[in-house]
Protein backbone atom coordinates (compact mmCIF):
# COMPACT_ATOMS: atom_id res chain seq x y z
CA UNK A 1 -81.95 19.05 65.78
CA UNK A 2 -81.90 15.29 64.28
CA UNK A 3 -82.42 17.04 60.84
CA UNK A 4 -79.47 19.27 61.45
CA UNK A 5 -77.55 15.97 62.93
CA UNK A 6 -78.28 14.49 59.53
CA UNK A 7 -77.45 17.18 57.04
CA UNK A 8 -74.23 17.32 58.62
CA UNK A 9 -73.49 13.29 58.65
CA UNK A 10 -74.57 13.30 54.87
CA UNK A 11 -72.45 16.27 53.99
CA UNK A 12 -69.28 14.52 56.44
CA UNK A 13 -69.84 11.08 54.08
CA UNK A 14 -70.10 13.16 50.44
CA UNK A 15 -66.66 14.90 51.17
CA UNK A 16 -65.10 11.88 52.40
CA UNK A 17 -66.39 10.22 49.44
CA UNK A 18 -65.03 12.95 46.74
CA UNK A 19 -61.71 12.78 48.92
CA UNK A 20 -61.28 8.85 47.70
CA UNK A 21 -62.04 9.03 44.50
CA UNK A 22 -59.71 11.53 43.97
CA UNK A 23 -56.99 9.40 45.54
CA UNK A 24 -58.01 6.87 43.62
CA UNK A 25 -57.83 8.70 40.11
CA UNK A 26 -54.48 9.21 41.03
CA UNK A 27 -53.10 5.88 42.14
CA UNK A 28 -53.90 4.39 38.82
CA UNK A 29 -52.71 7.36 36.83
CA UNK A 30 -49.25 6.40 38.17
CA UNK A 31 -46.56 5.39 35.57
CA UNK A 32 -45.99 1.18 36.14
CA UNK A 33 -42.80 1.23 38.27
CA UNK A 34 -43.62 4.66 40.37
CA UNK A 35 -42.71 8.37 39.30
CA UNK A 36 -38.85 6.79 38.92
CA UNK A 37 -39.73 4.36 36.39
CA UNK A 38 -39.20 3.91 32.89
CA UNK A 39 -41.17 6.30 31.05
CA UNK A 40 -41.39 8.54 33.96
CA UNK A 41 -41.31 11.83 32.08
CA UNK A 42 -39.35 10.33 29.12
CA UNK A 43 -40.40 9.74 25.68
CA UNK A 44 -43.25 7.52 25.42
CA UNK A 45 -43.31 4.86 23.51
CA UNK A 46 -45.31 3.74 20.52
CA UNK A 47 -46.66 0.53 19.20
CA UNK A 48 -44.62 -2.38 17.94
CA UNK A 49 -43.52 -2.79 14.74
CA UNK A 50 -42.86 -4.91 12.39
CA UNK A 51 -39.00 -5.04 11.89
CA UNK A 52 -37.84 -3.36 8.74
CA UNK A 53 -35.93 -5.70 6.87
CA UNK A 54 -32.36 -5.37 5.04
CA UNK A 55 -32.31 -4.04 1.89
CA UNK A 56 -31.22 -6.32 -0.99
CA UNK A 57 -27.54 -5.85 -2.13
CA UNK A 58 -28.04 -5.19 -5.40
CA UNK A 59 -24.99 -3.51 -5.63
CA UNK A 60 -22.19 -6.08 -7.09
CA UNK A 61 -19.42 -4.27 -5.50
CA UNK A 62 -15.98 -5.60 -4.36
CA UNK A 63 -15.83 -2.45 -1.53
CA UNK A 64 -18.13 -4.21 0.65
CA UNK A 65 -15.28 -7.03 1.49
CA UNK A 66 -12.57 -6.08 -0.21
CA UNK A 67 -10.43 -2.92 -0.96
CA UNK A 68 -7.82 -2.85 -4.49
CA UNK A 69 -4.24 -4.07 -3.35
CA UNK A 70 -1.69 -1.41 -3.76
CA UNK A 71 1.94 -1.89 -4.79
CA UNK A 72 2.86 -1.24 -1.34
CA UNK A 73 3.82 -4.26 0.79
CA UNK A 74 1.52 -5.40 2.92
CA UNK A 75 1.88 -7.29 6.61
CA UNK A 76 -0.25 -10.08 7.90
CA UNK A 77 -3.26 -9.02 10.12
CA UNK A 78 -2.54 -8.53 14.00
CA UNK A 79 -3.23 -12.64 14.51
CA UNK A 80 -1.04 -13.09 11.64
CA UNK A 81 -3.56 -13.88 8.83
CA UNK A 82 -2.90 -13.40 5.05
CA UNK A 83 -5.77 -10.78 3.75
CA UNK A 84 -3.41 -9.80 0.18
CA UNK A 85 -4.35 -12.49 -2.39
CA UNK A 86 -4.69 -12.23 -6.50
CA UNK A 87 -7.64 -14.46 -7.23
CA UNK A 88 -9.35 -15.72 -10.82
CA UNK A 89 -13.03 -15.50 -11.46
CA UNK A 90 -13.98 -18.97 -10.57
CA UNK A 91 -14.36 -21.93 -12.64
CA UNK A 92 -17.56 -23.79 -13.14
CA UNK A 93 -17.58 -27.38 -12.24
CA UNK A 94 -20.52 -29.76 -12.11
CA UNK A 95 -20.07 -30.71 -8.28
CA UNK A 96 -23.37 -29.85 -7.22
CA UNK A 97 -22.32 -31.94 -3.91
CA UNK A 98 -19.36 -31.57 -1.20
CA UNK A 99 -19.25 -35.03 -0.30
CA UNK A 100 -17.57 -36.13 -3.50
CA UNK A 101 -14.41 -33.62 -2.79
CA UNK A 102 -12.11 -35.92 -0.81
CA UNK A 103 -8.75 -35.79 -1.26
CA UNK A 104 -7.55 -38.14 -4.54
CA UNK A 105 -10.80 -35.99 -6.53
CA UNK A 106 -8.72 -32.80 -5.43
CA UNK A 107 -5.22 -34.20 -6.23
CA UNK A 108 -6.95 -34.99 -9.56
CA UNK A 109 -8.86 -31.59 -10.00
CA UNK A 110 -6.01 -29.64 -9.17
CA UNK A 111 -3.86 -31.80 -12.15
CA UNK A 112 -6.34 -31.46 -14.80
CA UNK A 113 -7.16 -28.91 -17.39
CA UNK A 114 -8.34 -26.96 -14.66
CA UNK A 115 -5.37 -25.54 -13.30
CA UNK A 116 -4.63 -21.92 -15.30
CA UNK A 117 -0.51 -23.15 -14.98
CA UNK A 118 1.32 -26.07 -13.76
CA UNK A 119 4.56 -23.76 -12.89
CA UNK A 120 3.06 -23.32 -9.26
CA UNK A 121 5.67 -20.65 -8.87
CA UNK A 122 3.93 -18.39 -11.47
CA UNK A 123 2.66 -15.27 -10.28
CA UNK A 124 -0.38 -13.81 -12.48
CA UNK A 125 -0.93 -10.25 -13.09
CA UNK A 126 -3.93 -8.39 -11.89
CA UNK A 127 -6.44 -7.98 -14.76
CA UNK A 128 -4.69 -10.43 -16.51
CA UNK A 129 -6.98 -12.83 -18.39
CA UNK A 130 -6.78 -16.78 -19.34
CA UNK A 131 -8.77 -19.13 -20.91
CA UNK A 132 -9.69 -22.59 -19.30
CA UNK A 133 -12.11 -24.40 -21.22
CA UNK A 134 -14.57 -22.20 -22.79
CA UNK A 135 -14.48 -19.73 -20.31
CA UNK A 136 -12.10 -16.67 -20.20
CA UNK A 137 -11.27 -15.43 -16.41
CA UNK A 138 -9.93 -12.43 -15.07
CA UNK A 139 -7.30 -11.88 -11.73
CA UNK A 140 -8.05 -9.66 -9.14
CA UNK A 141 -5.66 -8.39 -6.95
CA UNK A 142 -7.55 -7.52 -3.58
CA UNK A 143 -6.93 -7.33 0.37
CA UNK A 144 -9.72 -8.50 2.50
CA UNK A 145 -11.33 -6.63 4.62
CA UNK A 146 -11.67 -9.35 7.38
CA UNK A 147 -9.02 -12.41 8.53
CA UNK A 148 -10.51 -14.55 5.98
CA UNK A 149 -11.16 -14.48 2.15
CA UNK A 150 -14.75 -14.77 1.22
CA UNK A 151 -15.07 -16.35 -2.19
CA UNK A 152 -18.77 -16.30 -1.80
CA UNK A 153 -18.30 -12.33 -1.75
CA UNK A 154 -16.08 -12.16 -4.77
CA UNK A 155 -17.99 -14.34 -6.79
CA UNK A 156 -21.60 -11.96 -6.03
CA UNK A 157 -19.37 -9.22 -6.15
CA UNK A 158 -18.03 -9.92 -9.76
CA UNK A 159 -21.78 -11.40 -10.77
CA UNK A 160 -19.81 -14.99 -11.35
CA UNK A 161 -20.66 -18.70 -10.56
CA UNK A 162 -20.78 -18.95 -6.46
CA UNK A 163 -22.10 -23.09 -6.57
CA UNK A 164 -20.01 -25.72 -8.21
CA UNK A 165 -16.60 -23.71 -8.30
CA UNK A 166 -12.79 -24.29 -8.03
CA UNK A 167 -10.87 -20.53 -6.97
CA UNK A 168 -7.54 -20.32 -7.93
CA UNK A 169 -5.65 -17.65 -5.47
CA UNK A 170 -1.76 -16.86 -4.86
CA UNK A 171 0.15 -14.83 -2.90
CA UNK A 172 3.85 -13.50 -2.53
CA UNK A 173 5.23 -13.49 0.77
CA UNK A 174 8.83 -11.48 1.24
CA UNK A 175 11.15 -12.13 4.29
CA UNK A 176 14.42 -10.32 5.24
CA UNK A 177 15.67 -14.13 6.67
CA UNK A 178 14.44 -17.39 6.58
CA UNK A 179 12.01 -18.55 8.81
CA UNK A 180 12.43 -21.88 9.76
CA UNK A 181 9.94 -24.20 11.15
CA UNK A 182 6.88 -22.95 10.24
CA UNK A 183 3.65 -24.53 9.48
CA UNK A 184 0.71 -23.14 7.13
CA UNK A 185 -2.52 -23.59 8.96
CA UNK A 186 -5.82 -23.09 7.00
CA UNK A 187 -9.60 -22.79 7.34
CA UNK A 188 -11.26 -23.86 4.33
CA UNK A 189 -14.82 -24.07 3.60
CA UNK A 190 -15.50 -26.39 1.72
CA UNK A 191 -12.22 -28.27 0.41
CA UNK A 192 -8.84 -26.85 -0.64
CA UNK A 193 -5.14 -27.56 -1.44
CA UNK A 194 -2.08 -25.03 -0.36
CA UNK A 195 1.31 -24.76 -1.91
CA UNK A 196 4.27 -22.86 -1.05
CA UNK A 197 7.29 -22.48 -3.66
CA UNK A 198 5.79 -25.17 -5.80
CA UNK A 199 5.69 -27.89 -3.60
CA UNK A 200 2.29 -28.95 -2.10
CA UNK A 201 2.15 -28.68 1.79
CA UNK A 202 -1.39 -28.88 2.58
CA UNK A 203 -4.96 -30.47 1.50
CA UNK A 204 -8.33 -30.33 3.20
CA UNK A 205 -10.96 -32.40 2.00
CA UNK A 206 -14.82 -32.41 2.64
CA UNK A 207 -17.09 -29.74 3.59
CA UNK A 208 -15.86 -27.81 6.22
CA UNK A 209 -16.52 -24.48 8.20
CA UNK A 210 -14.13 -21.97 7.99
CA UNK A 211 -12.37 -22.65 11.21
CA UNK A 212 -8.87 -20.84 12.06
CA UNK A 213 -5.98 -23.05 12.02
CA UNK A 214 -8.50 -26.30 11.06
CA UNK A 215 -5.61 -27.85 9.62
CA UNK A 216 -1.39 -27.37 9.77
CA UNK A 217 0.62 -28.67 7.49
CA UNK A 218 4.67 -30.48 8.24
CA UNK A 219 7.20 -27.57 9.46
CA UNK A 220 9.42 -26.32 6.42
CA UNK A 221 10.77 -23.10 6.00
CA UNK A 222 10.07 -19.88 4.34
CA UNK A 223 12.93 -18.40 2.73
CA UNK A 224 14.94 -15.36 2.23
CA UNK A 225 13.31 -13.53 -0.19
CA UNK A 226 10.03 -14.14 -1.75
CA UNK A 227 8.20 -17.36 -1.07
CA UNK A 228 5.11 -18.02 -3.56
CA UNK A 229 2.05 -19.45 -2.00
CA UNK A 230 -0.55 -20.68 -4.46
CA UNK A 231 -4.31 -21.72 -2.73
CA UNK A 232 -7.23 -23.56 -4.61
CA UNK A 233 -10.41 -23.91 -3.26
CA UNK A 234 -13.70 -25.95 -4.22
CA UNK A 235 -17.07 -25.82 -3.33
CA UNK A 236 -20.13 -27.77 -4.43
CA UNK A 237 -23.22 -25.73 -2.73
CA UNK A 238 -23.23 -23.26 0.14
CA UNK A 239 -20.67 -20.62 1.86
CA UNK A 240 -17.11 -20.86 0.13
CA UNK A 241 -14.30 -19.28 1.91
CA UNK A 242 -10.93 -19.65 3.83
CA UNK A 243 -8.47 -18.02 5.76
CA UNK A 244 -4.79 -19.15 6.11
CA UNK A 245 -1.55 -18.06 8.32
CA UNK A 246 1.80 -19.57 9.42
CA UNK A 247 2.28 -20.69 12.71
CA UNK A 248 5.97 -20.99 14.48
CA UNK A 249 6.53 -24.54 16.02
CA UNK A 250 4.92 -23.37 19.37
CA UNK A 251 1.36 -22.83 17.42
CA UNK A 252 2.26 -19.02 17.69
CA UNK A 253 1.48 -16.59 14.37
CA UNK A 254 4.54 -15.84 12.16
CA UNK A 255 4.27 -11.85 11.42
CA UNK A 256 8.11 -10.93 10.63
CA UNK A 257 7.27 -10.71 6.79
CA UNK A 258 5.33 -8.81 3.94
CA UNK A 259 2.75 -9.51 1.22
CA UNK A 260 2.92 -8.21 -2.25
CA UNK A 261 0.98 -9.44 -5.85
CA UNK A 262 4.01 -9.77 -7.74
């Protein structure tokens, strides 16, 4: 009888036994967060990797940033920037610094031999070519594809200096009326001087960030008709670009006009 008692005990305990290991097996088979986790059916997923990185642009195109500016007019971007420019291949200079651009080295830059024409009314051709110094430089006539116009870009883009450069850049702007009270506010980065119809409104020395509406210049007024507006911009080492609008005299964008290259 005791024999039977304990054939039955041992056979009671092995079940039981079997019954939690079982359970157990399938607690810790359980995907982390329950059967409504992440992963819970889904795709699993693999090891990390090691992020691929960017291919080199090897490319030298102008597409990237820039697209070929048509003889239709152009208006300003939806904030009112000015993305229709013809700019020269840049000219080397031996600033390898941007502290030394303050403003009386600009004013004196801008007057020298480095300045393509000193009719700042001119308006260059695209593919047109001139000779400062011993270099011979070329005009592009581009639209950018962002607010602002990055030299840095052009200058990879075209294979040309990108450190120790002064950009030459001008614009036509055509309006049905005047528009009076205006004031051109640029970004540049690093240092930079803006003219409209010949007479210097704006200069921004130092190394600066591209920052919209960084600086304004005095109200004036853009006339009837086409208005020329001639940009140069220098840079010792680093990022060079800009980006430049016209704000009314309540710091709102001026859009009631057109761009055009000639």
């Amino acid at each position: 009888m005791n024999k039977k008692r304990n054939y039955f005990f041992f056979a009671v305990t092995f079940v039981v036994y079997l019954s939690l290991q079982v359970v157990a097996i399938s607690a810790f088979a359980q995907v982390p967060g329950g059967a409504s986790g992440p992963g819970a059916g889904g795709p699993r997923r693999g090891p990390a990797l090691p992020p691929i990185p960017l291919a080199e642009d090897t490319t030298h195109t102008l597409t990237k940033s820039f697209t070929q500016a048509t003889n239709i007019k152009k208006a300003p971007d939806a904030d009112g920037f000015i993305q229709r420019w013809l700019v020269l291949e840049p000219i080397k200079k031996n600033d390898r610094t941007n502290s030394q651009l303050t403003e009386g080295y600009l004013r004196e830059t801008f007057a020298s031999a480095n300045n393509f024409s000193t009719d700042y009314n001119v308006v260059p051709k695209s593919g047109e070519k001139v000779k400062i110094g011993n270099q011979e430089l070329k005009w592009y006539a581009l639209d950018s594809k962002s607010f602002n116009f990055n030299l840095h870009h052009f200058s990879y883009a075209t294979n040309t200096t990108r450190n120790g450069v002064l950009f030459w850049l001008v614009t036509v702007v055509n309006c049905a009326q005047d528009i009076k009270n205006v004031r051109l506010a640029a970004g540049p980065n690093s240092a930079g001087g803006f003219w409209v119809n010949g007479k210097e409104v704006l200069v921004v020395p130092g190394d600066k960030d591209v920052i919209a509406d960084l600086a304004t210049s005095p109200l004036f007024t853009l006339k009837k008709g086409k208005n020329v507006v001639r940009v140069a911009i220098m840079n010792g080492q680093g990022m060079v670009n800009f980006c430049v609008r016209f704000l009314d005299e309540n710091g709102k964008p001026v859009k009631n006009y057109t761009l055009s290259v000639e």
